[in-house]
C-alpha atoms as a PDB file:
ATOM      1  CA  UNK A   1       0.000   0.000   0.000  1.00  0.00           C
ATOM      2  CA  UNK A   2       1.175   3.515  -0.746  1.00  0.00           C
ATOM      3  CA  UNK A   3       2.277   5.228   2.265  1.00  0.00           C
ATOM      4  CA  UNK A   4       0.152   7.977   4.228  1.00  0.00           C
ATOM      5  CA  UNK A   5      -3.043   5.694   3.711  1.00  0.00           C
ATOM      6  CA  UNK A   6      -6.265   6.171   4.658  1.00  0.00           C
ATOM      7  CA  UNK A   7      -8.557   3.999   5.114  1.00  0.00           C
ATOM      8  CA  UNK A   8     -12.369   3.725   6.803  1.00  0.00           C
ATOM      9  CA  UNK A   9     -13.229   1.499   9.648  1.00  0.00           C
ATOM     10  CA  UNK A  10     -16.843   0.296  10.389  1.00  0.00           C
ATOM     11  CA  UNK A  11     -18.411  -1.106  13.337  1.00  0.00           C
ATOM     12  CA  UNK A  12     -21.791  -2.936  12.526  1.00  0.00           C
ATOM     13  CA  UNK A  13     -24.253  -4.767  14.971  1.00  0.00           C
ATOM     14  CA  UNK A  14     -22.676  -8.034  14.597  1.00  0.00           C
ATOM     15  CA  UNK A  15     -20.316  -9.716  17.272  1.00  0.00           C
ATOM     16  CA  UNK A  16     -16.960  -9.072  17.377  1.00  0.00           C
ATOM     17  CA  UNK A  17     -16.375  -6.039  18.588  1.00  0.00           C
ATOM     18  CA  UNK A  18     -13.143  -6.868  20.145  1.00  0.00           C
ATOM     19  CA  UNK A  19     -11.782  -7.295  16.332  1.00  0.00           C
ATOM     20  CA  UNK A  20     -12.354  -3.723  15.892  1.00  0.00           C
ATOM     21  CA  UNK A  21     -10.419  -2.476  18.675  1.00  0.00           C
ATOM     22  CA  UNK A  22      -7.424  -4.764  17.227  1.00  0.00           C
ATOM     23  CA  UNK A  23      -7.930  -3.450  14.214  1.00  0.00           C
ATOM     24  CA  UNK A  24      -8.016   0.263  15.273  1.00  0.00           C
ATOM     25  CA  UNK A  25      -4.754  -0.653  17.536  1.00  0.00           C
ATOM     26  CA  UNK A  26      -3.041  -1.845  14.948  1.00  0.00           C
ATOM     27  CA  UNK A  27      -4.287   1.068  12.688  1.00  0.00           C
ATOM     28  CA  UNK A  28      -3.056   3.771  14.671  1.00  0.00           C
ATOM     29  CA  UNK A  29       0.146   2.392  15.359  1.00  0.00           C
ATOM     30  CA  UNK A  30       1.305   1.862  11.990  1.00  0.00           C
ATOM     31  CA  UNK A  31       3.436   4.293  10.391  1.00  0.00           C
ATOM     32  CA  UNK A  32       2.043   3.227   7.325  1.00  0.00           C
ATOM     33  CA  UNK A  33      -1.270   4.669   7.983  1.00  0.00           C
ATOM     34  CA  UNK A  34      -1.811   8.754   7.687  1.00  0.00           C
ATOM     35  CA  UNK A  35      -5.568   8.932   8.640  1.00  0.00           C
ATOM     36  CA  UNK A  36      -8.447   6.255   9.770  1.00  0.00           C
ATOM     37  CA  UNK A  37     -11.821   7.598   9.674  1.00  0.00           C
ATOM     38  CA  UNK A  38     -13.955   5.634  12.148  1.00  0.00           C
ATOM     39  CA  UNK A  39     -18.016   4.703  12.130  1.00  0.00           C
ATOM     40  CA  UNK A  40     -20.404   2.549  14.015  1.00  0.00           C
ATOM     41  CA  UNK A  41     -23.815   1.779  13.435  1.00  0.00           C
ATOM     42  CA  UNK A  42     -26.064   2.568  16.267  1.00  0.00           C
ATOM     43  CA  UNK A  43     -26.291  -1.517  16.514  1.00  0.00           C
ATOM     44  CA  UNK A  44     -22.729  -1.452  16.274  1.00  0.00           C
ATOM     45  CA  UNK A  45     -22.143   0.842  19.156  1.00  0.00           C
ATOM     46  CA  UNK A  46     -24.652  -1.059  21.321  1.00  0.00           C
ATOM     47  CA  UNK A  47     -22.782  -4.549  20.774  1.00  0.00           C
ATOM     48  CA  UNK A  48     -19.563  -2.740  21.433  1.00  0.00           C
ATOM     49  CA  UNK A  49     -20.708  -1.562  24.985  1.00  0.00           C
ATOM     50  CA  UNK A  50     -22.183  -4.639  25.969  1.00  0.00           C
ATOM     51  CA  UNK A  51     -18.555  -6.821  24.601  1.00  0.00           C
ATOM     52  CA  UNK A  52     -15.794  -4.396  25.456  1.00  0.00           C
ATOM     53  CA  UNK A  53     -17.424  -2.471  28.386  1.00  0.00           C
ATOM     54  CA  UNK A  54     -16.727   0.444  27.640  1.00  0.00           C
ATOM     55  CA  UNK A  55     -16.828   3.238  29.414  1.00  0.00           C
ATOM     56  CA  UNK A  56     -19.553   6.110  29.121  1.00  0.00           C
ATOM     57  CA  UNK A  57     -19.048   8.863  26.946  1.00  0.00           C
ATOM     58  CA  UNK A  58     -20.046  10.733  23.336  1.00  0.00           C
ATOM     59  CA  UNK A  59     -19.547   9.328  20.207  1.00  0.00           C
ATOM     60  CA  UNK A  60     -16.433  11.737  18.692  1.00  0.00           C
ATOM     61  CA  UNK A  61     -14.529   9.711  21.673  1.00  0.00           C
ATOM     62  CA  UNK A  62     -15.472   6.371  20.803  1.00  0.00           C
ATOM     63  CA  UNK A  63     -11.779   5.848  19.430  1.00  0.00           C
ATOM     64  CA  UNK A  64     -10.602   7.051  23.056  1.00  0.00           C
ATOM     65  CA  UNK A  65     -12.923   4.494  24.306  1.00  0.00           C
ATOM     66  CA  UNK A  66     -12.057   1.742  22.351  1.00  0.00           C
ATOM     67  CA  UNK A  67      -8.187   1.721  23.011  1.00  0.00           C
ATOM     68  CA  UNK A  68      -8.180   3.388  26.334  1.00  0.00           C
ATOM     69  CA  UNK A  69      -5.924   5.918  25.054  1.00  0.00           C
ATOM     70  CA  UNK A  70      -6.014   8.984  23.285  1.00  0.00           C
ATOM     71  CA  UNK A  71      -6.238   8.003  19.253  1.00  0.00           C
ATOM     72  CA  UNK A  72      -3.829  10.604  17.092  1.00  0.00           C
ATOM     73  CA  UNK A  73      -5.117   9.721  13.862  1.00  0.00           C
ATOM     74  CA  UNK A  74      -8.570   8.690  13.936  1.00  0.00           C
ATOM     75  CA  UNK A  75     -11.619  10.548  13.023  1.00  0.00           C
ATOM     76  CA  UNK A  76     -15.249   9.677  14.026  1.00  0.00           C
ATOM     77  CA  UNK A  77     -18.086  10.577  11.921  1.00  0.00           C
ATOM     78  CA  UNK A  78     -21.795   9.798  12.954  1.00  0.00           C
ATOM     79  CA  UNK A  79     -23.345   7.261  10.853  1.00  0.00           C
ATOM     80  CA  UNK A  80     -26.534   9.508  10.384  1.00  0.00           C
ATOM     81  CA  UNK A  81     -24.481  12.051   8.245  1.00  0.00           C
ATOM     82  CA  UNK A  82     -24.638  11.146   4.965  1.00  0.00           C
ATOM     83  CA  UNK A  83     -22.616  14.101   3.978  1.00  0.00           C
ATOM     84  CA  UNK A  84     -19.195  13.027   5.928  1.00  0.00           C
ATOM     85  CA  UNK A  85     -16.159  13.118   3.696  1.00  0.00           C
ATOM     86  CA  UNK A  86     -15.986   9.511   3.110  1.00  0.00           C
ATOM     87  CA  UNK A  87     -19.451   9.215   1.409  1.00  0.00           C
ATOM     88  CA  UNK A  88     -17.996  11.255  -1.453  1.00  0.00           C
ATOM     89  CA  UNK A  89     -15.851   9.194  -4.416  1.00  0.00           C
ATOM     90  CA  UNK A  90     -13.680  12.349  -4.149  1.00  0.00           C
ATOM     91  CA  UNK A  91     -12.576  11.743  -0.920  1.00  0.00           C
ATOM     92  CA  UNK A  92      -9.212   9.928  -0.973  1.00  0.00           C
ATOM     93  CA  UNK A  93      -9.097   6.618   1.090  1.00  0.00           C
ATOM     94  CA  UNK A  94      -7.652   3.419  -0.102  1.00  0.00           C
ATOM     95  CA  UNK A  95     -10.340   1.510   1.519  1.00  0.00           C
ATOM     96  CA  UNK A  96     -12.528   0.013   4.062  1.00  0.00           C
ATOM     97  CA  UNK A  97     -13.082  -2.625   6.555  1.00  0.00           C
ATOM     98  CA  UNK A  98     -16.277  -2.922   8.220  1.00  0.00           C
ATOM     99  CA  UNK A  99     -15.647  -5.430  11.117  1.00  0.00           C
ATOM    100  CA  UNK A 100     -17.720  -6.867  12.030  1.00  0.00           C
ATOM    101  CA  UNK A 101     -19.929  -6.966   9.565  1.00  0.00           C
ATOM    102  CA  UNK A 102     -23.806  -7.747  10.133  1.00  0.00           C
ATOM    103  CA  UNK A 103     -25.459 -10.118   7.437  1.00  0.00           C
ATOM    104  CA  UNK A 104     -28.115  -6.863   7.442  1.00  0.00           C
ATOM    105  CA  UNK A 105     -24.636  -4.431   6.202  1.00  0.00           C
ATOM    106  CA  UNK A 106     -23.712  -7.218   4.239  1.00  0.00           C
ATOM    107  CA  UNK A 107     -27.588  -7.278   2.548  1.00  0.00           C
ATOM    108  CA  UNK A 108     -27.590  -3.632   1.953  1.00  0.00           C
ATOM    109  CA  UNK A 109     -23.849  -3.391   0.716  1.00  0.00           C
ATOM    110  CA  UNK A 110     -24.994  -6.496  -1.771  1.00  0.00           C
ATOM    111  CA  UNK A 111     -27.834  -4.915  -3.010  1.00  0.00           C
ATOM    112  CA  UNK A 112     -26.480  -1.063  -3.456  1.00  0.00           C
ATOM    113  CA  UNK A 113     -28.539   0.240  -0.500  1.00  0.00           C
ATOM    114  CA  UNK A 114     -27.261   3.639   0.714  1.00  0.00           C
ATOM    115  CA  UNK A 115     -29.798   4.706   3.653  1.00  0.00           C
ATOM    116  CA  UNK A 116     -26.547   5.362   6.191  1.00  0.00           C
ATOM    117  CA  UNK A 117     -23.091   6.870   5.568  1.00  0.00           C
ATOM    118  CA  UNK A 118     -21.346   2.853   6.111  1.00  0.00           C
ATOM    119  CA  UNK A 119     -23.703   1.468   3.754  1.00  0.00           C
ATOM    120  CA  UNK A 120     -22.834   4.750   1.888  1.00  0.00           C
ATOM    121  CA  UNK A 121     -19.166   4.310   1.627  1.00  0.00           C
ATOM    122  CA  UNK A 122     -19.176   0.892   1.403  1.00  0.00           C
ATOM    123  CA  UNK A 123     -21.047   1.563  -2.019  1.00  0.00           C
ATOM    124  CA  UNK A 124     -18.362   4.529  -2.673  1.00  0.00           C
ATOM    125  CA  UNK A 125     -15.554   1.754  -2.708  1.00  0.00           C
ATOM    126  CA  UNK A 126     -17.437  -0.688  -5.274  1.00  0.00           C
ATOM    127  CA  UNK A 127     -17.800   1.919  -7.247  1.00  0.00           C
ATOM    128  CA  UNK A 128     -14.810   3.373  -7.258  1.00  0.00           C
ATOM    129  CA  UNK A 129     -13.302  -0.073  -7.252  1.00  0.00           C
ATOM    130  CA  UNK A 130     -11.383   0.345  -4.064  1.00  0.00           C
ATOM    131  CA  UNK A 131     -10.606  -2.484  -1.392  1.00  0.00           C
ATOM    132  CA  UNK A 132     -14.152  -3.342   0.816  1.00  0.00           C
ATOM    133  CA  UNK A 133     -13.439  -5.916   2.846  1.00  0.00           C
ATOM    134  CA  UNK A 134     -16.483  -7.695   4.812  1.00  0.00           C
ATOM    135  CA  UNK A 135     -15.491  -9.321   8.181  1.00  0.00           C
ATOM    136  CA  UNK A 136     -18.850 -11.338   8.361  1.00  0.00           C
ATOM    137  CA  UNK A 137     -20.281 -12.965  11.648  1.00  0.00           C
ATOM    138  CA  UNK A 138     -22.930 -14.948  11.338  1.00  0.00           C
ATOM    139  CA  UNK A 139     -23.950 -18.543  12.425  1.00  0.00           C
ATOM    140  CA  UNK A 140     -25.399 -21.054  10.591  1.00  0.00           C
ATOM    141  CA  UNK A 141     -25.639 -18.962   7.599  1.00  0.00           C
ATOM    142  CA  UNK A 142     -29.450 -18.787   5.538  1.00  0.00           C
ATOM    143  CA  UNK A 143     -30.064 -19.325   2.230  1.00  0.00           C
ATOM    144  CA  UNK A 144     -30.460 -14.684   1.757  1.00  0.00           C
ATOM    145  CA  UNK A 145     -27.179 -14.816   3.493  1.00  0.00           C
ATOM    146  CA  UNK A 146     -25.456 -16.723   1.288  1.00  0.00           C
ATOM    147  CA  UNK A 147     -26.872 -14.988  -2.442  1.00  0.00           C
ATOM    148  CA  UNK A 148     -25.973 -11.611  -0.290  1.00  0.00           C
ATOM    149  CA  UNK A 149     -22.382 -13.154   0.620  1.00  0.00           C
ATOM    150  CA  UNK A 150     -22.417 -13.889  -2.966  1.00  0.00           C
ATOM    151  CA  UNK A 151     -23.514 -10.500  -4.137  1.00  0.00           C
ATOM    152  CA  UNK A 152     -21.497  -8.873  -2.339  1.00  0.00           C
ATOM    153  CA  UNK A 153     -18.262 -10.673  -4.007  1.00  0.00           C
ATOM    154  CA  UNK A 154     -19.484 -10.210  -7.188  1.00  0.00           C
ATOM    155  CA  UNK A 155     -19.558  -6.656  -6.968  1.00  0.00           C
ATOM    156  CA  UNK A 156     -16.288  -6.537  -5.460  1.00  0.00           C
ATOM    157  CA  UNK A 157     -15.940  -6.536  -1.970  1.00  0.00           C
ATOM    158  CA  UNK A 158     -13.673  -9.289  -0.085  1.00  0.00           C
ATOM    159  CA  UNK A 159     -15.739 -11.577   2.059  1.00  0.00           C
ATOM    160  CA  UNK A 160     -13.778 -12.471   4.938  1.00  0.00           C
ATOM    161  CA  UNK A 161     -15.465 -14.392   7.952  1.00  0.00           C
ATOM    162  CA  UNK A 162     -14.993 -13.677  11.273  1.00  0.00           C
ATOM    163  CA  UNK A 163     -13.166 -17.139  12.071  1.00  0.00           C
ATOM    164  CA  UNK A 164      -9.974 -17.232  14.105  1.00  0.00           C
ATOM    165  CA  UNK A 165      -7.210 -19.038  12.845  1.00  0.00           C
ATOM    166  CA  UNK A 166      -6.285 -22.456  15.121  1.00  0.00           C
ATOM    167  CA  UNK A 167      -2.882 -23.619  13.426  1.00  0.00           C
ATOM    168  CA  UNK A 168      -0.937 -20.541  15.143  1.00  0.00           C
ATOM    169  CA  UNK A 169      -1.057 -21.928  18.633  1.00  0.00           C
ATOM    170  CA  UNK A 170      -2.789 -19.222  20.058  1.00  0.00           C
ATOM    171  CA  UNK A 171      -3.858 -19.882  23.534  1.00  0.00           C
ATOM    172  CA  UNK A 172      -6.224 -16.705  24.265  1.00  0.00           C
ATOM    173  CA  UNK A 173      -9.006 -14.919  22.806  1.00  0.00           C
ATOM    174  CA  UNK A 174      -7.503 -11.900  22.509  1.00  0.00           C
ATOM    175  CA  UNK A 175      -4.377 -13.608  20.509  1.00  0.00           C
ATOM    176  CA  UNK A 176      -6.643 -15.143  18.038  1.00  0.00           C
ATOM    177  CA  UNK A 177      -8.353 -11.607  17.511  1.00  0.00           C
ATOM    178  CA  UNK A 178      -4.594  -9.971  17.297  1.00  0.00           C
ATOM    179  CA  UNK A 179      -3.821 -12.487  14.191  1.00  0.00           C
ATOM    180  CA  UNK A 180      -7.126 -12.077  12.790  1.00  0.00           C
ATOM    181  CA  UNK A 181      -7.205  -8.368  12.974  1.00  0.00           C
ATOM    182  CA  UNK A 182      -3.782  -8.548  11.213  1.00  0.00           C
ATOM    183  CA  UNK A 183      -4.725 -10.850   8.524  1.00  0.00           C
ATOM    184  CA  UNK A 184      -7.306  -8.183   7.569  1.00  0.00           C
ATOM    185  CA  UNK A 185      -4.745  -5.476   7.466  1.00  0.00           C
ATOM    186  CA  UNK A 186      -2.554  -7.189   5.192  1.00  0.00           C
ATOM    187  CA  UNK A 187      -5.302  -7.721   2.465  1.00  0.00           C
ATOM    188  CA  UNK A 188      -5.204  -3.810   2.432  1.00  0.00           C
ATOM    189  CA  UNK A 189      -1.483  -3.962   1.642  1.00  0.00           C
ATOM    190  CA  UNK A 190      -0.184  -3.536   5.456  1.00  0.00           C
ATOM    191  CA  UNK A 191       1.081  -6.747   6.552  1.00  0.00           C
ATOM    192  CA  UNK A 192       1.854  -6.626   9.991  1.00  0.00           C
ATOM    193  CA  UNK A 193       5.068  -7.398  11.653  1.00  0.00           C
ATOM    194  CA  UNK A 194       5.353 -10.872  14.108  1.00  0.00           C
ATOM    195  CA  UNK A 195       2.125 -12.345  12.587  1.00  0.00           C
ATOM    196  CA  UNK A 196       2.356 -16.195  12.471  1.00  0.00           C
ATOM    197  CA  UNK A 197       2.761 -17.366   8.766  1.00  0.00           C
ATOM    198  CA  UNK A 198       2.549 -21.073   7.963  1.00  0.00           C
ATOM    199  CA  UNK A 199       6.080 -22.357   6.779  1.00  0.00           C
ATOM    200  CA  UNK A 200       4.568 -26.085   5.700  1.00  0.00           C
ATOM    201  CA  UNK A 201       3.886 -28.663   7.871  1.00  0.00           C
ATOM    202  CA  UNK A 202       7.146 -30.642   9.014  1.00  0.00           C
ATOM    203  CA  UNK A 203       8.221 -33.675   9.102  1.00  0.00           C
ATOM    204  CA  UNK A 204       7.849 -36.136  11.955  1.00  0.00           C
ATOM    205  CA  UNK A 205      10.583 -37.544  13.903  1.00  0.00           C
ATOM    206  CA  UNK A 206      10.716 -40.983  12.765  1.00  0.00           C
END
């Protein structure tokens, strides 16, 4: 990815908020990254609360909230206002990730709805054939969301499931969400230092 990126993160009602927060960790740590403009759903929000805890406060510190730490490059735009910066195909950004991702986002990404600024510039990056990458969470999947899964590929965007990885080793929760979160980033061109990459499986002592 070209350097100074900037890229959109989305919080949807789904579960999973803690994939979020490593996402939005990892986003404002890396050098690599010039701007992240950051929206939740008002479904999204609630899940958020209820997973992470997090403490009270208004939404333009929700990135605050979210790392417990003051965030230096992150922007937070209400999902009501349709007229935010990243709802226009003008606006620079590489990209978005909207983790997690309801099958309802996913439905109205699919099918070109624009009723809130995510589904909004979700539809800005098909069009403008940027990355869109769907972190999906949803089990056992319906027939509607699997033609919207479908869809939504077809148009362009990158379905990729909420599942943790197992062959890593990880022991916690919060390790499987770290190499997650950073297998996300590096299908928007910022592979992340440390991550776990599979070097074949090896042979067994005879």
């Amino acid at each position: 990815m070209e350097t100074a990126a900037i890229l959109t993160l989305a919080i949807t009602g789904a579960s999973g908020a803690g994939v979020a927060r490593a996402l939005l960790t990892l986003l404002e740590r890396d050098a690599r990254v010039a701007h992240v403009d950051l929206v939740a759903s008002p479904h999204g929000l609630r899940v958020a609360r209820e997973e992470l805890d997090l403490p009270e406060g208004t939404l333009d510190q929700l990135a605050h909230r979210l790392l417990g730490r003051p965030a230096h490059k992150t922007e937070v735009h209400d999902d009501r206002n349709i007229g935010a910066s990243i709802a226009s195909g003008s606006y620079p950004s590489q990209g978005m990730i909207v983790a997690p991702c309801s099958m309802g986002t996913c439905a109205a990404v699919a099918h070109g709805l624009a009723d809130s600024l995510i589904e909004r510039a979700a539809d800005v990056c098909l069009k403008e054939r940027r990355r869109l990458i769907l972190a999906v969470r949803e089990a056992p999947l319906n027939r509607i969301h699997l033609q919207n899964l479908l869809a939504a590929s077809e148009a362009g965007a990158t379905i990729f499931p909420l599942v943790p990885a197992f062959y890593d080793g990880a022991l916690t929760a919060e390790a499987m969400t770290a190499q997650f979160a950073a297998r996300v980033l590096e299908h928007v061109g910022l592979p992340q230092p440390g991550v776990f990459q599979w070097q074949g499986q090896r042979p067994r002592q005879a």
